[in-house]
C-alpha atoms as a PDB file:
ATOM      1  CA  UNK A   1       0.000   0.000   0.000  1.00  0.00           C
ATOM      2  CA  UNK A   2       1.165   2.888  -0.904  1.00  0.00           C
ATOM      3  CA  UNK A   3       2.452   5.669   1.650  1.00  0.00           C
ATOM      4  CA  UNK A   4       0.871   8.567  -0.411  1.00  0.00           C
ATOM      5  CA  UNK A   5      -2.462   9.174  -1.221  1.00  0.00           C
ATOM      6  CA  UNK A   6      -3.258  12.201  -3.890  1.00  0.00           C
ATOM      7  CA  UNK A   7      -6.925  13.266  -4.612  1.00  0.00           C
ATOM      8  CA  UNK A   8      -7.832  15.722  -7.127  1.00  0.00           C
ATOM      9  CA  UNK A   9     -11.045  17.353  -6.277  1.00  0.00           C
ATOM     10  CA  UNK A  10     -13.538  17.998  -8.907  1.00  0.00           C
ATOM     11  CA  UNK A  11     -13.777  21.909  -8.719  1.00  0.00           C
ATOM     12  CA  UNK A  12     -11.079  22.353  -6.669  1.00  0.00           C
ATOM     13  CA  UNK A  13      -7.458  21.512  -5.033  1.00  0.00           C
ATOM     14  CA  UNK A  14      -4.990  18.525  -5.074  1.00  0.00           C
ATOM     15  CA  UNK A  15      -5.267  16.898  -1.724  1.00  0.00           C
ATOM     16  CA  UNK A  16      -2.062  15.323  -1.027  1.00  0.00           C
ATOM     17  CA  UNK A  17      -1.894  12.837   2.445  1.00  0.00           C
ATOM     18  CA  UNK A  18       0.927  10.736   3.879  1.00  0.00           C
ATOM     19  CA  UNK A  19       4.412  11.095   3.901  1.00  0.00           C
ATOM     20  CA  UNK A  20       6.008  13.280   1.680  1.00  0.00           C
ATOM     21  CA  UNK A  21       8.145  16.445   0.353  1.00  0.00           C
ATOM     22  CA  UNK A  22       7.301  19.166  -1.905  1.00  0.00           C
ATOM     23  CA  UNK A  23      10.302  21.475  -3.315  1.00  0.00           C
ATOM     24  CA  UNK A  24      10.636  24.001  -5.317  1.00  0.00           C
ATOM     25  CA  UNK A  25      12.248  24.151  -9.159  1.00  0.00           C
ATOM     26  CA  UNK A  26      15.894  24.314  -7.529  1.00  0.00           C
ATOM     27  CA  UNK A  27      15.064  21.321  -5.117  1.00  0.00           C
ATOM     28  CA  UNK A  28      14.743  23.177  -1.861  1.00  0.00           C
ATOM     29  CA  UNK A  29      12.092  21.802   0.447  1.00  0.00           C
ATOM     30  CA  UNK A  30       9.372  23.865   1.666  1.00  0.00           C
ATOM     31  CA  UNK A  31       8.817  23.467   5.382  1.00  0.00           C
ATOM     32  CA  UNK A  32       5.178  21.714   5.955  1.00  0.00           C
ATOM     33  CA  UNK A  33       5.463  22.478  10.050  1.00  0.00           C
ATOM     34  CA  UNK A  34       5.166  18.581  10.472  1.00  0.00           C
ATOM     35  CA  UNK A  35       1.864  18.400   8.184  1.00  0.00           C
ATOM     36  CA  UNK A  36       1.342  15.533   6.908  1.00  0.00           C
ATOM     37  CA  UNK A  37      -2.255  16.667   4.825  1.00  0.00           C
ATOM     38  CA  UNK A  38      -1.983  19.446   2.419  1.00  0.00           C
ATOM     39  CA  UNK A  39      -4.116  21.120  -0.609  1.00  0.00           C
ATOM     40  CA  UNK A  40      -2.207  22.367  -3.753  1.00  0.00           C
ATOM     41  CA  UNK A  41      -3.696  25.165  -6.097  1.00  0.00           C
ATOM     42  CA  UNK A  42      -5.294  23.754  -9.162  1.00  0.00           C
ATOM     43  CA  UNK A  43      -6.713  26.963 -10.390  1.00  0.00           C
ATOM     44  CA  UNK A  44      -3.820  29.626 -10.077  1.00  0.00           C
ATOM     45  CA  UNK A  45      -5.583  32.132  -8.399  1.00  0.00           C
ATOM     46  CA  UNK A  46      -3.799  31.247  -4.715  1.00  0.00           C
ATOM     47  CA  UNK A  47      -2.280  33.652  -3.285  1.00  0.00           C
ATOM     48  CA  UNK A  48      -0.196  31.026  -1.610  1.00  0.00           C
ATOM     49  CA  UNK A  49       0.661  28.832  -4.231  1.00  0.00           C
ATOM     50  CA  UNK A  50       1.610  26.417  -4.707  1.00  0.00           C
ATOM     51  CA  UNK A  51      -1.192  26.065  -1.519  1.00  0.00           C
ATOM     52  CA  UNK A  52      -4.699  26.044  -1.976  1.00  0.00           C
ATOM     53  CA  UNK A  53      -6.403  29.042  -0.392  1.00  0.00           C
ATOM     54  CA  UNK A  54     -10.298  28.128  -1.466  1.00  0.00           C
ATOM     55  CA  UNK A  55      -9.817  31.035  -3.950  1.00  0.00           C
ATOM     56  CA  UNK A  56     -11.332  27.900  -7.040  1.00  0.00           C
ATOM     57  CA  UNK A  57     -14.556  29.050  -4.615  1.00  0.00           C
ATOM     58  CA  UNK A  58     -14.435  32.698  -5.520  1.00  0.00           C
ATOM     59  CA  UNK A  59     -13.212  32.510  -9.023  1.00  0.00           C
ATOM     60  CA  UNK A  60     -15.579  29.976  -9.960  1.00  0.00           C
ATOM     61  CA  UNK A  61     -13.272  27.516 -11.080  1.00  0.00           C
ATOM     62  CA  UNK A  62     -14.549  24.123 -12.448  1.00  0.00           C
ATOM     63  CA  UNK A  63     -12.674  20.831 -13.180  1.00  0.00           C
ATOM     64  CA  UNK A  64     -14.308  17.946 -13.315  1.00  0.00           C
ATOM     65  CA  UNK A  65     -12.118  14.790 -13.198  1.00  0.00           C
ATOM     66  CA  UNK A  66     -12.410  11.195 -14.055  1.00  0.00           C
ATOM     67  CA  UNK A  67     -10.053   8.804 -13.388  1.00  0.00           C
ATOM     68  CA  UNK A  68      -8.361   6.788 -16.028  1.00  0.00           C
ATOM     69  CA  UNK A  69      -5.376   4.914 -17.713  1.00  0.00           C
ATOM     70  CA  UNK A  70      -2.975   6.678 -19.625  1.00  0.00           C
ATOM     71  CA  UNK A  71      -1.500   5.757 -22.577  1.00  0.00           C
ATOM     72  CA  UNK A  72       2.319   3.969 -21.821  1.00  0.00           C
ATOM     73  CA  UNK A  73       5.148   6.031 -22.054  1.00  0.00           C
ATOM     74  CA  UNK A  74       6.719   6.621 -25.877  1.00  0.00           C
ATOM     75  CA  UNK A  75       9.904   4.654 -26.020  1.00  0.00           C
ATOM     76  CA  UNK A  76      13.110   7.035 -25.650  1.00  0.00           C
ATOM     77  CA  UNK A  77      15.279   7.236 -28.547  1.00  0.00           C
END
């Protein structure tokens, strides 16, 4: 079983639960203060991104999703 568990909301946020990190594009870590349940922005209104801050509410933001398989990988050449 996996130690991560990653729900996308229809509507709304990324819920991310379990253990893990989140860095930036240079690999530094943000500090979670020992969270171990966050959101992440889906729309890119935050003003804490890349935390959700219920702004998808606001702005109206919609999103359905379905889950399903994607395609395999296309061989590197």
């Amino acid at each position: 079983m996996p130690t991560t568990k990653i729900t996308v909301k229809n509507d709304g946020f990324i819920r991310v639960e379990g253990e893990f990190e989140i860095v930036d594009a240079e690999g530094k870590a943000f500090g979670l203060g020992g969270r171990t349940v966050i959101s992440l922005c889906r729309c890119g209104h935050s003003q804490n991104k890349p935390f959700c801050d219920g702004s998808h509410t606001k702005t109206g933001f919609q999103d359905k999703v379905t889950a399903r398989d994607l395609p395999a990988p296309a061989p590197k050449v």
